[in-house]
Protein backbone atom coordinates (compact mmCIF):
# COMPACT_ATOMS: atom_id res chain seq x y z
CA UNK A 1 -50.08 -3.54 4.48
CA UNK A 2 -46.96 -4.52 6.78
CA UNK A 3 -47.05 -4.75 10.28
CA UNK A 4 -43.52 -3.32 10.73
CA UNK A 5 -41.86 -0.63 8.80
CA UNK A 6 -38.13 -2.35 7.08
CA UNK A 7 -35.46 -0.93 8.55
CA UNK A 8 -31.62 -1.94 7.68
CA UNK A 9 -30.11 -2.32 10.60
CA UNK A 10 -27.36 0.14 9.56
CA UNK A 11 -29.51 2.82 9.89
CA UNK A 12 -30.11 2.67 13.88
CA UNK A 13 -26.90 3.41 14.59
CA UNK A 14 -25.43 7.58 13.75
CA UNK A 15 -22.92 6.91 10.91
CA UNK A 16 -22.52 2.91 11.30
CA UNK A 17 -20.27 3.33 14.44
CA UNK A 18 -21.92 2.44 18.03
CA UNK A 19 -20.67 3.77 21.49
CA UNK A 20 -21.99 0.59 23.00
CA UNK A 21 -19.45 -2.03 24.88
CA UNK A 22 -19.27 -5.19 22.14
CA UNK A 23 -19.80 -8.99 23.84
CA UNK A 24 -16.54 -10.55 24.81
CA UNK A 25 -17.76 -14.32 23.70
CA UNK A 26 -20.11 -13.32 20.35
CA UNK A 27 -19.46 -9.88 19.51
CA UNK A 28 -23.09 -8.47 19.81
CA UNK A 29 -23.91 -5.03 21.33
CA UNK A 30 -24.66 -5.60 25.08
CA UNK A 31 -27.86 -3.84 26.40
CA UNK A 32 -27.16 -1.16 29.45
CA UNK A 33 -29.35 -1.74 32.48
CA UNK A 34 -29.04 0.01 35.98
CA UNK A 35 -26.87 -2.91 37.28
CA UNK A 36 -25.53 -4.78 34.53
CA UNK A 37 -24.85 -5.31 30.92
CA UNK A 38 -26.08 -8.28 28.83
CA UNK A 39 -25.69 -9.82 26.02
CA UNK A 40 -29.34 -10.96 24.17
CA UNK A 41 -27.55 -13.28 21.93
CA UNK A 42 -25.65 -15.45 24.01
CA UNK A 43 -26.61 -14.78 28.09
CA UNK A 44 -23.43 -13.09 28.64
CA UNK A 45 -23.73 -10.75 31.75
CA UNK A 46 -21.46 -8.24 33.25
CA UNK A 47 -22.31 -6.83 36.56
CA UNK A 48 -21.19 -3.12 37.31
């Protein structure tokens, strides 16, 4: 048995299209947080 259920990562997201602000230097989703946003990928961070 799998640990994880296999998800394609086109599925997350409501028709393929995000709302979410893209990363200026990689072009990855940033994550929201109260003060920021943040790119995982590279460190990129954009304070609001």
């Amino acid at each position: 048995m799998a640990k994880h259920q296999k998800v394609q990562i086109w599925e997350k997201y409501d028709g393929g299209e995000s709302a979410g602000e893209k990363c200026p230097r990689c072009g990855s989703f940033l994550a929201e947080h109260e003060d920021r946003k943040s790119c995982g990928k590279c460190g990129y961070t954009k304070h609001s």
